[in-house]
Protein backbone atom coordinates (compact mmCIF):
# COMPACT_ATOMS: atom_id res chain seq x y z
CA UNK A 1 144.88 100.50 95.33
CA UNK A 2 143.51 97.05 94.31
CA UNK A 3 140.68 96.08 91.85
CA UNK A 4 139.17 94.66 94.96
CA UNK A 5 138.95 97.72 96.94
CA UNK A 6 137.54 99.92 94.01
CA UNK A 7 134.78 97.25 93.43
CA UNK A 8 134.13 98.48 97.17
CA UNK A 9 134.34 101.95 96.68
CA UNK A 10 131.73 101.57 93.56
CA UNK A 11 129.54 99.08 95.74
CA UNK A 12 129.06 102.31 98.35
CA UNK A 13 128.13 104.17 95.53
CA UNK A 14 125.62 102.48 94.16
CA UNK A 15 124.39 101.71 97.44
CA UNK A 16 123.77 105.11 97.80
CA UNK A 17 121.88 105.84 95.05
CA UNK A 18 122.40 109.56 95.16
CA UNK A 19 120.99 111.55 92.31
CA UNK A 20 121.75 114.69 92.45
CA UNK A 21 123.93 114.91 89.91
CA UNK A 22 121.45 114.14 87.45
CA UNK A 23 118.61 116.81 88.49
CA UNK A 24 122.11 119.41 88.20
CA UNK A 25 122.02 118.57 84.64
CA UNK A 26 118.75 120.75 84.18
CA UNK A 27 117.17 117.50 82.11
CA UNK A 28 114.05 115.76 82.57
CA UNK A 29 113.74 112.34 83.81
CA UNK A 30 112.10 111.37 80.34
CA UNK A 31 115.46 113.25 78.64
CA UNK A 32 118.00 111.05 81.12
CA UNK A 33 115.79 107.89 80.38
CA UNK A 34 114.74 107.12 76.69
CA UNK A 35 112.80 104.36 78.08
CA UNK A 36 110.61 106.08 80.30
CA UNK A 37 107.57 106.88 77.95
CA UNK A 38 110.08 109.14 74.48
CA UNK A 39 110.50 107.78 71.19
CA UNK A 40 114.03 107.55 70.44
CA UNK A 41 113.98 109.17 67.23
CA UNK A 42 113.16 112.21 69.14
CA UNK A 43 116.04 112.13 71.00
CA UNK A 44 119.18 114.09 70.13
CA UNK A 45 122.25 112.28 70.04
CA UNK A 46 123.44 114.36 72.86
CA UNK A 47 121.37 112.55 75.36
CA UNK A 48 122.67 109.05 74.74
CA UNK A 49 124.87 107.63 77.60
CA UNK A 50 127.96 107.56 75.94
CA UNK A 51 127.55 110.77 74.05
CA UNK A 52 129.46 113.98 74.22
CA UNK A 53 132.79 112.12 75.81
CA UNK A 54 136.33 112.23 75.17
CA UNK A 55 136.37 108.17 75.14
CA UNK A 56 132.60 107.97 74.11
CA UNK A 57 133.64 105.11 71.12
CA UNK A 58 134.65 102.71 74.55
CA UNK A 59 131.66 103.76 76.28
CA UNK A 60 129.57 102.61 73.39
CA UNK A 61 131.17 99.41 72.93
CA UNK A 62 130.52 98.81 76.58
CA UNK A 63 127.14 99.90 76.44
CA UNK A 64 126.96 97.14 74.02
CA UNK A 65 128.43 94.72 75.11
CA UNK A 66 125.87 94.96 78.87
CA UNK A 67 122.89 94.86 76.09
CA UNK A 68 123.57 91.82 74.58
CA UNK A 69 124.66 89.93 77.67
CA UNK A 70 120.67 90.28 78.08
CA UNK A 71 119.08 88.87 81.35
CA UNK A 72 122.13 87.08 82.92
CA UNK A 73 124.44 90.28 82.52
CA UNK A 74 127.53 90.68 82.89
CA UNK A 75 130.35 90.94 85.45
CA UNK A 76 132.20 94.63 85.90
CA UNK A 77 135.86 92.77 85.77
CA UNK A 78 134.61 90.20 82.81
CA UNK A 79 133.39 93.70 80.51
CA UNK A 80 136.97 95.48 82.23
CA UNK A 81 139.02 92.00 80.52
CA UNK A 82 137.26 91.45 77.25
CA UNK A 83 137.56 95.37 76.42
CA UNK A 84 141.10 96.29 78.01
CA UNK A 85 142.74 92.80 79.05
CA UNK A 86 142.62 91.36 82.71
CA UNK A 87 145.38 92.96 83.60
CA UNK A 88 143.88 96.10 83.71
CA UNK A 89 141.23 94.44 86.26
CA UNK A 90 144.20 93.43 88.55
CA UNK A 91 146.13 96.48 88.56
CA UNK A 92 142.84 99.01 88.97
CA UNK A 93 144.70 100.43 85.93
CA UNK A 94 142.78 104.11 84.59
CA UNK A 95 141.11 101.58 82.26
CA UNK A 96 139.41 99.99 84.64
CA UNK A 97 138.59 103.28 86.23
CA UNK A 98 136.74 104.97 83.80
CA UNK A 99 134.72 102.14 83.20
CA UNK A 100 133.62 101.45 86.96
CA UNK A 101 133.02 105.16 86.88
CA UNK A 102 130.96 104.76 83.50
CA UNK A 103 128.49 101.95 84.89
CA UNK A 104 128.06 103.99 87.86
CA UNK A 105 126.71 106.69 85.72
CA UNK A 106 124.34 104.58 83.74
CA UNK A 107 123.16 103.11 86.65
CA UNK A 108 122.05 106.31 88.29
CA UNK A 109 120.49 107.59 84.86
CA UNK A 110 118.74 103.97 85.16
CA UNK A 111 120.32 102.23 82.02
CA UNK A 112 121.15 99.59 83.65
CA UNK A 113 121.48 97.61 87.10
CA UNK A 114 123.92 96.85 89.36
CA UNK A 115 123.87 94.64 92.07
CA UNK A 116 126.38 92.34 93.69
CA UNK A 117 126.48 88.49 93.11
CA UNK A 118 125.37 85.56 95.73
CA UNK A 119 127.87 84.96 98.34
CA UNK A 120 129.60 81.50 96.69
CA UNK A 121 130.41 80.75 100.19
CA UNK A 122 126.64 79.94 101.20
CA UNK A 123 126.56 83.43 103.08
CA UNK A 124 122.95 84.33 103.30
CA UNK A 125 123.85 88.51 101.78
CA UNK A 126 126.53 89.19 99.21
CA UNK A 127 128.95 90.18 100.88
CA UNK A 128 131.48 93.50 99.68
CA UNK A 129 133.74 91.14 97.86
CA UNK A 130 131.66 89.74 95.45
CA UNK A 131 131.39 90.56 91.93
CA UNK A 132 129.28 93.28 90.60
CA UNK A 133 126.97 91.97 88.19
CA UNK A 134 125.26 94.59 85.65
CA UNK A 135 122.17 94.04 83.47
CA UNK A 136 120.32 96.35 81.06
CA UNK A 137 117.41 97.83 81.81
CA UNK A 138 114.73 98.71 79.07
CA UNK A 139 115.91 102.49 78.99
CA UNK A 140 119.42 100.69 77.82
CA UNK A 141 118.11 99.22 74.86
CA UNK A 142 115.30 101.54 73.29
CA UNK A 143 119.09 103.68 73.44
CA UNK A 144 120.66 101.72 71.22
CA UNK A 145 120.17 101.07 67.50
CA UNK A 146 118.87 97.97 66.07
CA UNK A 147 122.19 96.73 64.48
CA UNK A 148 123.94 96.25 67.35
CA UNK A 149 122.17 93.28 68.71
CA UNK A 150 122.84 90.60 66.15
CA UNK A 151 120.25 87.60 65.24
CA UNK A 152 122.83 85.18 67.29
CA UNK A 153 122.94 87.26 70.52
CA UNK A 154 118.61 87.84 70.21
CA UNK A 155 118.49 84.30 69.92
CA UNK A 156 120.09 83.99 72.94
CA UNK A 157 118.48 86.21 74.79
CA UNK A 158 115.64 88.10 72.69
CA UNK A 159 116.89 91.58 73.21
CA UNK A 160 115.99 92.74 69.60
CA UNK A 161 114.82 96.12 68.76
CA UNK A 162 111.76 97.14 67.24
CA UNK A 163 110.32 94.91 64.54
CA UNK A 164 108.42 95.66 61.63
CA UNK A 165 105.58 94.99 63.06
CA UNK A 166 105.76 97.77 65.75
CA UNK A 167 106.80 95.91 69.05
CA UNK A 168 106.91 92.28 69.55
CA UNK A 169 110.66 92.47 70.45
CA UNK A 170 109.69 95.33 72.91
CA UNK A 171 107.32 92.78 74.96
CA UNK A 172 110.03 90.06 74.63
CA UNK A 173 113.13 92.35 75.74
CA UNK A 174 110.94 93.51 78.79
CA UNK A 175 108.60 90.60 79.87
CA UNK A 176 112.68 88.91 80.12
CA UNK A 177 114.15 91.42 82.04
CA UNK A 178 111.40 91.17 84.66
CA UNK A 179 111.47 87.58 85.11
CA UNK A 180 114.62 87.82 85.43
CA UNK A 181 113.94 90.66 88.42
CA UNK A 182 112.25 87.65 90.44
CA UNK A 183 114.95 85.22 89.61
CA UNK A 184 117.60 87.35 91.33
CA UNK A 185 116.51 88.18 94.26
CA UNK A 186 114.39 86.99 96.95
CA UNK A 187 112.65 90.47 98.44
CA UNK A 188 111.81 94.06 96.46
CA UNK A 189 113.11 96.12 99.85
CA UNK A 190 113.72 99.43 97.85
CA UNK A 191 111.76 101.63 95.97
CA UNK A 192 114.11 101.55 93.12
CA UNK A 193 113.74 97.94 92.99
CA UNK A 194 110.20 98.04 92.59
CA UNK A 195 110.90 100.82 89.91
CA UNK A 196 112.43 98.56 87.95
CA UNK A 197 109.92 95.77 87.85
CA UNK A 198 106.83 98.89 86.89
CA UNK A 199 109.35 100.18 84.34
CA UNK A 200 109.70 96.70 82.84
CA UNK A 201 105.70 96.42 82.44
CA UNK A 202 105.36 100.12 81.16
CA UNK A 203 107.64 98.80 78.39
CA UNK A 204 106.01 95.79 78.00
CA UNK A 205 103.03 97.72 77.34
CA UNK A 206 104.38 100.27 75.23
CA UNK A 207 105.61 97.39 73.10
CA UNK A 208 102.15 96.42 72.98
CA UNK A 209 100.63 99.81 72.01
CA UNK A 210 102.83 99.38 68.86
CA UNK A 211 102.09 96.97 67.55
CA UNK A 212 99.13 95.89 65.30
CA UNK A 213 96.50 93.19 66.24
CA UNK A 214 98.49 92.38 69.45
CA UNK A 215 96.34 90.17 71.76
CA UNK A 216 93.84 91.11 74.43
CA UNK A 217 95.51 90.35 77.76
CA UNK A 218 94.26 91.23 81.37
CA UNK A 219 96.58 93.15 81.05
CA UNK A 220 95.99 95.67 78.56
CA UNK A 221 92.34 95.66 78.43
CA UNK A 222 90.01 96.81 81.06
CA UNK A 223 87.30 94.13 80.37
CA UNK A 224 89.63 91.38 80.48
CA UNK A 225 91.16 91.93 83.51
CA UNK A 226 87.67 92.60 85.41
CA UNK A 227 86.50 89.51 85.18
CA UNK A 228 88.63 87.94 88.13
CA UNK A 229 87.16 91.58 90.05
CA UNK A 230 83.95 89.81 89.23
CA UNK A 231 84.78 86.10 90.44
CA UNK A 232 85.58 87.38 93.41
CA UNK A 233 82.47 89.09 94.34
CA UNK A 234 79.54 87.51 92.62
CA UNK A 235 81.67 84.31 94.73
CA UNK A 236 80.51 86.35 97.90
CA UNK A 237 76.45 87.33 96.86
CA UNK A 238 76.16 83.41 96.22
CA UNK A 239 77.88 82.06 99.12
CA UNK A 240 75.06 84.90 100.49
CA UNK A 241 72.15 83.75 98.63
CA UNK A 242 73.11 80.29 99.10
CA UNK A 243 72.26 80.44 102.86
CA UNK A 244 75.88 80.90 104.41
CA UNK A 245 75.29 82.81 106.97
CA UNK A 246 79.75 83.15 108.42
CA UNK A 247 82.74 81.97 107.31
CA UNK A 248 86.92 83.22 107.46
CA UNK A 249 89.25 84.82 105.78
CA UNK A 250 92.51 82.84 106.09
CA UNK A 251 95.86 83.95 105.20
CA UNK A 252 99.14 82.85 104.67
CA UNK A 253 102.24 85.09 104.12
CA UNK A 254 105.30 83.81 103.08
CA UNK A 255 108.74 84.49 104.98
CA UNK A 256 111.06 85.67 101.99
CA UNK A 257 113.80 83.62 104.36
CA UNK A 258 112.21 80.82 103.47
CA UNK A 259 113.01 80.79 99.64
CA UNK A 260 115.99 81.80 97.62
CA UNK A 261 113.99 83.98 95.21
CA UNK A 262 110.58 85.59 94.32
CA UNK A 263 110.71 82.93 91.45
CA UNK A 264 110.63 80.31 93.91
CA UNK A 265 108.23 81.63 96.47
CA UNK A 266 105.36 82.52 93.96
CA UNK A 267 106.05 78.94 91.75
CA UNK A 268 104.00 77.00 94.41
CA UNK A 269 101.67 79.48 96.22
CA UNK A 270 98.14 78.24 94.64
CA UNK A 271 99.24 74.78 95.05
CA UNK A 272 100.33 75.18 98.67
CA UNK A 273 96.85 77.31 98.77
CA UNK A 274 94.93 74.48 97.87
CA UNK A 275 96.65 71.70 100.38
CA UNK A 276 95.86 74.32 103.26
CA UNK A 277 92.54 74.09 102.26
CA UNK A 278 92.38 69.99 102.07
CA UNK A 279 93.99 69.97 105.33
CA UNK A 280 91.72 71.96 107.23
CA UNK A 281 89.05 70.22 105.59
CA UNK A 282 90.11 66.92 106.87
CA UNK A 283 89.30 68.21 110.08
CA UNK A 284 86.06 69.55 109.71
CA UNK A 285 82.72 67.18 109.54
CA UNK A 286 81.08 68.69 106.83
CA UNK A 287 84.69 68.00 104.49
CA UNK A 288 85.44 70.86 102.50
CA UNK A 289 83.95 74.05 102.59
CA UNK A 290 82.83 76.72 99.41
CA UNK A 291 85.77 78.43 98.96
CA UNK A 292 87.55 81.23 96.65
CA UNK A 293 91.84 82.41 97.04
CA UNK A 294 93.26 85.74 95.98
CA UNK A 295 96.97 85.60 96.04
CA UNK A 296 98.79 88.94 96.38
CA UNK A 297 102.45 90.32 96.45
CA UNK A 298 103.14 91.56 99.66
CA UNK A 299 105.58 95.13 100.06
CA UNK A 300 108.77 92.75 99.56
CA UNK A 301 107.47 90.65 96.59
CA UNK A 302 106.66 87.55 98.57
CA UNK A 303 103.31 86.39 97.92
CA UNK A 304 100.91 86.17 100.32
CA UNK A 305 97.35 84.52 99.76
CA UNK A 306 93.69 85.24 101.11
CA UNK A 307 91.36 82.17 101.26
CA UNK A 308 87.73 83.01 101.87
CA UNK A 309 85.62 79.89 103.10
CA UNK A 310 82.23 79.71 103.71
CA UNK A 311 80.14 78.09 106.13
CA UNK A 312 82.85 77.55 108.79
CA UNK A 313 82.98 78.14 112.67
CA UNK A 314 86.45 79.55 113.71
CA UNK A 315 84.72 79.45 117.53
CA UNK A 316 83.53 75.43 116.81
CA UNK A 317 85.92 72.18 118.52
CA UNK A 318 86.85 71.16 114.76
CA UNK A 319 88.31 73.85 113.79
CA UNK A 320 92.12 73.67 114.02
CA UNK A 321 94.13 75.43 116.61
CA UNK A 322 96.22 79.02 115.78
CA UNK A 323 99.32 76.68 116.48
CA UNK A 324 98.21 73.70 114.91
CA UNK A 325 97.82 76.43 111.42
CA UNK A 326 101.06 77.96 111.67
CA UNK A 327 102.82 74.44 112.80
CA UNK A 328 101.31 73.62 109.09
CA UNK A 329 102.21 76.85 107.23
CA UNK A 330 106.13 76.38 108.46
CA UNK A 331 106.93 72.43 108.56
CA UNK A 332 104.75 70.89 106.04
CA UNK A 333 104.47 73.84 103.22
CA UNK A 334 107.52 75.63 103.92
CA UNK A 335 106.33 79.08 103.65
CA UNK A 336 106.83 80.43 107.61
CA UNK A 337 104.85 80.40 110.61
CA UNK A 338 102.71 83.51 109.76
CA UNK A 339 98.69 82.35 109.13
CA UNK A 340 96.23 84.86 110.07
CA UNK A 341 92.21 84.21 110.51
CA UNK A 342 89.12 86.40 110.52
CA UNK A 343 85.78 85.91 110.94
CA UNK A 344 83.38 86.70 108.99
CA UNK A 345 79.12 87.14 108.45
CA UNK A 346 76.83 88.24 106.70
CA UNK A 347 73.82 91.12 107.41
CA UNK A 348 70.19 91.05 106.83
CA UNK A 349 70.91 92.48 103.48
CA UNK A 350 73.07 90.20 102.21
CA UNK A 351 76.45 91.71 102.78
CA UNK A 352 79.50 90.30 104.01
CA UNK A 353 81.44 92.00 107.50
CA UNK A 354 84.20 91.51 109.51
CA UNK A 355 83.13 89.77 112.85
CA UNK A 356 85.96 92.04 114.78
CA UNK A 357 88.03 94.59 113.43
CA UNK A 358 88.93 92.80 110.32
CA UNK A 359 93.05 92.83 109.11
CA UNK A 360 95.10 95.82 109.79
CA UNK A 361 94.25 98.52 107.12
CA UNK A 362 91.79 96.81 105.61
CA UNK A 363 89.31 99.56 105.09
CA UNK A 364 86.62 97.74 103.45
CA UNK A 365 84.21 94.84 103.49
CA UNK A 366 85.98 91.44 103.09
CA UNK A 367 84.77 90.94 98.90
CA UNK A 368 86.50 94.49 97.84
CA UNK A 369 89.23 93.48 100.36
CA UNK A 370 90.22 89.99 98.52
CA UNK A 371 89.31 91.81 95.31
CA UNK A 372 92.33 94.84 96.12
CA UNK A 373 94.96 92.94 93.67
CA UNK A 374 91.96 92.16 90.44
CA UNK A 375 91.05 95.53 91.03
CA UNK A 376 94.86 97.04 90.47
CA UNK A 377 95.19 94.75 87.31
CA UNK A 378 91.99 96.70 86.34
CA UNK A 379 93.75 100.12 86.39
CA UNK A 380 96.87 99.05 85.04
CA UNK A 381 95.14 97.54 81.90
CA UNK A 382 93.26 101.17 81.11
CA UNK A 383 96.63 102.92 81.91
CA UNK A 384 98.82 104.11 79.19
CA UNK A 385 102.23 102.89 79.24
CA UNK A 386 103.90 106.67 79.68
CA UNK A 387 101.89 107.36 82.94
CA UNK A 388 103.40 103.62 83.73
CA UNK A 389 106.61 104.88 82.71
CA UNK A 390 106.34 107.84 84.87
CA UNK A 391 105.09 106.01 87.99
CA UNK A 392 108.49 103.90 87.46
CA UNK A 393 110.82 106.62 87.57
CA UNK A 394 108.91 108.02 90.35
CA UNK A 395 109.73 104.79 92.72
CA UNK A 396 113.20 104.96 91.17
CA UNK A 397 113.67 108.46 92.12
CA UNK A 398 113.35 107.39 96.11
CA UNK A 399 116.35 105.30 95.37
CA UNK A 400 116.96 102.77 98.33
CA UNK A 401 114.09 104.12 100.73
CA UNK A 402 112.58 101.29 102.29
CA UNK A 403 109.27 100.47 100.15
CA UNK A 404 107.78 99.13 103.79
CA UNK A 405 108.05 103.00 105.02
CA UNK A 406 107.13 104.48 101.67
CA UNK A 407 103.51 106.41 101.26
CA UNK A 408 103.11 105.58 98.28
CA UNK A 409 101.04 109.18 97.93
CA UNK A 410 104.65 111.03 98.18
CA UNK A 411 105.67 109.95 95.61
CA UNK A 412 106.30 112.47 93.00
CA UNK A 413 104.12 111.60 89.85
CA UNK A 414 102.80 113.92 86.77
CA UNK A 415 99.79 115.81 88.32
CA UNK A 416 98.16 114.19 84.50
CA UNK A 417 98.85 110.40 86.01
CA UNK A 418 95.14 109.36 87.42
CA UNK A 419 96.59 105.80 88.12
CA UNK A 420 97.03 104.85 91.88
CA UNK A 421 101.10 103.81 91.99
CA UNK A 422 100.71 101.24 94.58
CA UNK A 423 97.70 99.48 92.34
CA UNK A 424 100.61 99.86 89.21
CA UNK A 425 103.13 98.49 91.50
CA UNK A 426 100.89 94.89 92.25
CA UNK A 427 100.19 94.74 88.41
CA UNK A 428 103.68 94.63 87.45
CA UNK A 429 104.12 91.91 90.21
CA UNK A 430 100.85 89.69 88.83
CA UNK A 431 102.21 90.54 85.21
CA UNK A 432 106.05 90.00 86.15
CA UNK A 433 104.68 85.97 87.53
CA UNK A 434 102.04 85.27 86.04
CA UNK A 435 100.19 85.13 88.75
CA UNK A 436 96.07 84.92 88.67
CA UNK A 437 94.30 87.31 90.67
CA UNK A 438 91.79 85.13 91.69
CA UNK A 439 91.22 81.50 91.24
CA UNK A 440 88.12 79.74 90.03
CA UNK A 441 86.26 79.06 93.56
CA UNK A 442 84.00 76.55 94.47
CA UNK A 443 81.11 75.23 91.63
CA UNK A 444 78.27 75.79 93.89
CA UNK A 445 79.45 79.68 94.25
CA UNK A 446 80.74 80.40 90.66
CA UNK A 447 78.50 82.73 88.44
């Protein structure tokens, strides 16, 4: 047997994703993962990774070594060579074994990750012979003790522990980690993946909750993050009171094909937002309309965004042709062919309504429709960062389940979590990019 064809074996493995040999172990998911919403100093030794095993002094130094490789981890046969030599990687000796074995573990218990490396052949998918690249998740390091990772290797990559002042390092070590989530990959497809991203902002925002005079964010308080919930309608009752009397909703999605990560697709989306907008303008006599833009992550982490303009005639001769839109959308902004349009009006009392049936599952008027992702910012900001926790390991516990498939209503959260998990899940996404919720609009419709 070859190194090669165990780094198969362990790539079916984690593909799989099976966890039943954790719920045999009797423990809770908040035992298995200090991360997920425990203080560590209530943890017995017993339930650290590497505890309670024969060869638990390698498994440490292993541990170790993954946690200060920070963001860009490290490669299975690079931790193999430094710890045992690389001949143990070519010769699959037990060495190398126990340690793919080891990994495997820790990345069911959700310590760390493990995915495989970019094809460096220019395949689109990794294929089964690449390298396995693992990376610590937050769980990883709230396991491990503050000397370990030295003031060289934070410097690095700020992976420190708790500071003295309660949990700046936390909010480093996990606001990293999930940037780094986008950087690696261009679509969330599983529910585990999206697990990670929520369990990176739940410990984002338990580092927050510990420490003293930390700054108000949208983020952690509910009055900050309402405001862009308020752009977004008052936008809508003056575009009313103004005297527009239609308008559309346009949107653009963005084919994940289309860029090599989440990084990349989001890093442009209000800009290519805006030069939509100029370019349909260019076309239309009156120049450019009133207009406010939501972006939003869609189920694979692309971003897609709504544009709501005011005062325009989807019906009229100068508005631009369903081809002429997605011809635009594709060639000239790069972001796929897919550019949807609905009409909209408003009623004798001042509301807005969908002229037809409105987008699939929209289930509201179009303001609380293009106010969905400011309104899940909302509820993540008065959430505490264990129900966040637990609504992480809940997506993590449906493994590799498509998230496109997944209600997220099934999922299997503490009866005390009030939260909604899909509003947690955009949150993490806004929080994870940066992205705004809503942008500033038009003067003449601005409160």
């Amino acid at each position: 047997m070859t190194a090669n064809d165990d780094h198969d074996r362990l790539g079916n493995h984690v593909v799989d994703r099976d966890r039943d040999a954790n719920l045999s172990s009797g423990l809770s998911m908040c035992q298995r993962v200090p991360g997920a919403g425990v203080d560590r100093a209530s943890l017995e030794p017993a339930w650290l990774p590497w505890s309670r095993h024969p060869r638990s002094d390698v498994r440490e130094r292993a541990a170790k070594r993954v946690a200060k490789a920070g963001s860009c981890g490290v490669v299975l046969s690079r931790l193999v060579g430094e710890m045992h030599g690389y001949d143990a990687v070519a010769n699959a000796t037990y060495d190398y074994k126990h340690l793919r074995r080891y990994v495997a573990e820790l990345e069911k218990d959700g310590y760390i990750e493990i995915e495989r490396m970019r094809n460096p052949f220019g395949r689109d998918r990794p294929s089964e012979r690449c390298p396995l690249l693992i990376t610590a998740t937050d769980a990883l390091y709230h396991a491990i003790a503050e000397s370990v990772l030295d003031t060289a290797s934070r410097r690095k990559c700020p992976q420190g522990s708790r500071d003295s002042n309660g949990g700046e390092s936390e909010k480093s070590i996990a606001k990293e980690n999930a940037e780094a989530r986008l950087r690696r990959r261009s679509t969330f497809e599983t529910a585990a993946e999206w697990g990670g991203l929520i369990g990176s902002y739940g410990a984002w925002k338990l580092g927050y909750e510990r420490t003293r005079n930390a700054d108000r964010t949208r983020f952690t308080v509910a009055s900050e993050a309402s405001e862009a919930t308020g752009r977004l309608l008052d936008a809508f009752d003056l575009a009313a009171s103004t005297g527009y009397e239609g308008g559309a909703i346009v949107t653009g999605t963005t084919d994940p094909g289309e860029f090599e990560t989440i990084e990349d697709a989001v890093a442009e989306i209000t800009d290519d937002e805006r030069r939509l907008r100029k370019w349909i303008a260019r076309r239309l006599d009156d120049g450019m309309p009133a207009y406010i833009a939501a972006p939003e992550p869609t189920k694979w982490g692309a971003p897609h965004v709504h544009i709501a303009l005011f005062g325009v005639d989807v019906d009229g001769e100068e508005w631009p042709s369903d081809h002429a839109l997605h011809d635009y959308w594709l060639k000239r902004r790069g972001r796929g062919h897919q550019i949807d349009v609905e009409p909209i009006a408003v009623d004798e009392t001042g509301s807005w309504y969908w002229v037809g049936d409105g987008p699939d599952g929209a289930g509201c008027p179009p303001a609380p429709y293009l106010a969905e992702g400011a309104r899940s910012i909302e509820t993540a900001a008065r959430t505490e960062a264990g129900d966040i926790q637990a609504i992480a390991n809940a997506y993590r516990e449906r493994g590799s389940e498509p998230i496109k498939k997944l209600d997220p209503a099934t999922l299997d959260v503490p009866a005390s979590v009030t939260a909604s998990p899909d509003a947690i899940r955009q949150a993490a996404w806004y929080w994870a990019s940066d992205t705004r919720a809503a942008t500033n609009g038009s003067e003449e419709i601005q409160s």
